[in-house]
Every structure is written in structure tokens, then in C-alpha cells.
Protein backbone atom coordinates (compact mmCIF):
# COMPACT_ATOMS: atom_id res chain seq x y z
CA UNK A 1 -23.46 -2.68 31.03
CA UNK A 2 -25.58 0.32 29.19
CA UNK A 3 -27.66 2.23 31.14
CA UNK A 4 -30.45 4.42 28.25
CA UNK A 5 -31.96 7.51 29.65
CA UNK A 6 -34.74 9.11 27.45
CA UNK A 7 -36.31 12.60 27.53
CA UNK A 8 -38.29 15.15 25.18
CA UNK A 9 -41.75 13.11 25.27
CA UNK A 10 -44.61 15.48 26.01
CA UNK A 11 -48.06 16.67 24.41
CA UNK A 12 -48.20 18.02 21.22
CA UNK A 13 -51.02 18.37 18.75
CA UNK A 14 -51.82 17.26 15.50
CA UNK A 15 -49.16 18.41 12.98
CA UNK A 16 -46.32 19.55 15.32
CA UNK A 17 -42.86 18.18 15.74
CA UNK A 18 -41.27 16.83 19.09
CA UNK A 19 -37.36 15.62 19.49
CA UNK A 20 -36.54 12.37 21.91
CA UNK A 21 -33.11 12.08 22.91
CA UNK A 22 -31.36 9.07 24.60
CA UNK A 23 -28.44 9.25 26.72
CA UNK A 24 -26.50 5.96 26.92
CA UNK A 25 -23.74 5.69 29.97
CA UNK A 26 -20.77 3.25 29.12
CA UNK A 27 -17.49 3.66 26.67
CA UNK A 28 -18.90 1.45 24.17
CA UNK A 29 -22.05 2.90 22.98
CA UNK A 30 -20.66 3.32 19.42
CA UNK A 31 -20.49 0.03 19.14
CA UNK A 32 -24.25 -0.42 19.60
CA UNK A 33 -26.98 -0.37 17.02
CA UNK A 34 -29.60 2.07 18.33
CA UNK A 35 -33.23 1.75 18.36
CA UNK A 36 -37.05 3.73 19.36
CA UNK A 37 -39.44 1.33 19.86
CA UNK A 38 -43.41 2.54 21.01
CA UNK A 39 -46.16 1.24 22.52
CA UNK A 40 -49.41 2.59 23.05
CA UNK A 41 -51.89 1.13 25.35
CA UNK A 42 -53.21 -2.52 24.24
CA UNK A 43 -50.84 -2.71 21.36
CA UNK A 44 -47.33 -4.64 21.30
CA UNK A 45 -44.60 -2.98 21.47
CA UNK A 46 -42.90 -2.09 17.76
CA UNK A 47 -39.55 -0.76 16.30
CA UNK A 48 -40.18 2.41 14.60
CA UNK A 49 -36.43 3.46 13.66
CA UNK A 50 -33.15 2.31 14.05
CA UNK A 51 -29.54 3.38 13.22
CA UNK A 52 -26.42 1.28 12.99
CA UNK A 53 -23.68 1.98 14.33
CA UNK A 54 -22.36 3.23 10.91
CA UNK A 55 -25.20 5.20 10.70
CA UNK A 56 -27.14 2.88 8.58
CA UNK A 57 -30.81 4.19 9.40
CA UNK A 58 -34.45 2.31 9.13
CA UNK A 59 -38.15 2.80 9.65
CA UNK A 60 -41.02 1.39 10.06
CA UNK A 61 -43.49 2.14 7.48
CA UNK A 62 -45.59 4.15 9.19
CA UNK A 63 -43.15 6.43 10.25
CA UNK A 64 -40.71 6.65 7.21
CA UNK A 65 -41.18 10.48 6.20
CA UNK A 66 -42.18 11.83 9.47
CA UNK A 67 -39.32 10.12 11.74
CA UNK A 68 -35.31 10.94 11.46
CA UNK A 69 -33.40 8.80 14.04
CA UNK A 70 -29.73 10.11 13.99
CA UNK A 71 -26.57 9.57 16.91
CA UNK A 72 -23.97 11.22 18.08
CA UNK A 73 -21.12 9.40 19.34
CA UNK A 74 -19.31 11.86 21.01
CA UNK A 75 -22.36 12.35 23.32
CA UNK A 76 -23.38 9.12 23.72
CA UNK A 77 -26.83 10.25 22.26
CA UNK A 78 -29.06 9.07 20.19
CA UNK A 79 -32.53 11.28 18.67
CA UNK A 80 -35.39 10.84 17.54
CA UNK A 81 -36.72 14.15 15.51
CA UNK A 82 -40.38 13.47 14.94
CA UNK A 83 -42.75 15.56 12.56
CA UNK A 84 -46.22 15.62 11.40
CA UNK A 85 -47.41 13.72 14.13
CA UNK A 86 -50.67 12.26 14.10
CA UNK A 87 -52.80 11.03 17.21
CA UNK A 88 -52.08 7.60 16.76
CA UNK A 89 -48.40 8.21 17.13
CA UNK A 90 -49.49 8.55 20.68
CA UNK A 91 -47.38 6.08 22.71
CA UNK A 92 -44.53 5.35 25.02
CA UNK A 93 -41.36 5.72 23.27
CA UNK A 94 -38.12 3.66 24.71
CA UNK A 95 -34.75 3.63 23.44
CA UNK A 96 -32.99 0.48 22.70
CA UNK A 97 -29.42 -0.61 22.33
CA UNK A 98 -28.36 -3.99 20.33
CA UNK A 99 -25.04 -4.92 19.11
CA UNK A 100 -26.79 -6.03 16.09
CA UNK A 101 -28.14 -3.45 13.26
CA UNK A 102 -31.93 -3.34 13.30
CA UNK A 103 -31.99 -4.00 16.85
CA UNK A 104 -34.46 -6.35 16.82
CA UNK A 105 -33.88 -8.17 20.21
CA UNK A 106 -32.25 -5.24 22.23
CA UNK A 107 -29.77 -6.17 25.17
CA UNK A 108 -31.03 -2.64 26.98
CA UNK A 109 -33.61 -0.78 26.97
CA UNK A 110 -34.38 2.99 28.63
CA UNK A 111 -37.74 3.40 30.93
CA UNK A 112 -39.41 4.90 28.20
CA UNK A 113 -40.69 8.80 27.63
CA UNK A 114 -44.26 9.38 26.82
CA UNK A 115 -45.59 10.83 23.96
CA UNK A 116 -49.16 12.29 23.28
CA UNK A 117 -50.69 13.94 19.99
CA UNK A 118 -53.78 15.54 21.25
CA UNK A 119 -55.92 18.62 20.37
């Protein structure tokens, strides 16, 4: 069992940087590929960068540039350093854990950390 605890959303405006972090309890989070998937209101919900467990990173199109996901095993954390953000990067963020790199059906998921790019 993996409980995912998120923090760092917030308001920021146009331009400006935020960090998410994840905190993952259990002794076997390095053996999880980690995931940040967002949704914003009427939307589905979409992976937007994901790191394997070897540190094998992704990103979603829209994101590759801005976005660096990164972990560190020895705190059972996983971030998510975001830059340039735009208004429609406005969402709820959650982390994800899968034991399978790009974590594309998660086993657990955190209760999400809101994000909004306003002026």
C-alpha cells in the first residue's frame, strides 16, 4: 500500500514558476514509476510528466520545456518544478504511482494540489 501526499499548488501569474512535491509513505516507492497528472474543470484528466524509476523522464507536449519532474528516493519524493506557466496550465495536479514506466494506469493516486495561473 502507497499512500501520495501532494503540496506546493497555489496562485501564480502568468510567467512565474511554482514547485509540487509528492510524498509517498511505504519502503518500496523506488520501485514505482512516478507520475503528475492535471485536470482542469470539464477536461479529462491527462499525464503531463512522468519518471521511471531509473529516472527515465517524459512529457506531454505541452509541457516539455516548461515542466522538470525529478525524485528522490531517499525522501520518498517526487517534484514537479514548473516554469513559464501559462493560464491554461490552470488545473488540479495529482501525483501518481505505477509499477510500470509511463504510468499510464496508476495503482495510487494523491488527492490532488491545485494550481492557478491568474493575473
Amino acid at each position: 500500500q502507497v499512500q501520495l501526499a501532494e503540496s506546493g499548488g497555489g496562485l501564480v501569474q502568468p510567467g512565474g514558476s511554482l514547485r509540487l512535491s509528492c510524498v509517498a509513505s511505504g519502503a518500496s516507492f523506488r520501485l514505482y514509476a512516478m507520475g503528475w497528472y492535471r485536470q482542469a474543470p470539464g477536461k479529462e484528466r491527462e499525464l503531463v510528466a512522468a519518471i521511471s524509476s531509473g529516472h527515465i523522464t517524459g512529457y506531454a507536449a505541452s509541457v516539455k520545456g516548461r515542466f522538470t519532474i525529478s525524485r528522490e528516493n531517499a525522501k520518498n519524493t517526487v517534484h514537479l518544478q514548473m516554469n513559464s506557466l501559462k493560464p491554461e496550465d490552470t488545473a488540479v495536479y495529482y501525483c501518481a504511482a505505477d509499477l510500470d514506466y509511463p504510468v499510464r494506469s496508476p495503482d495510487y493516486w494523491g488527492q490532488g494540489t491545485q494550481v492557478t495561473v491568474s493575473s
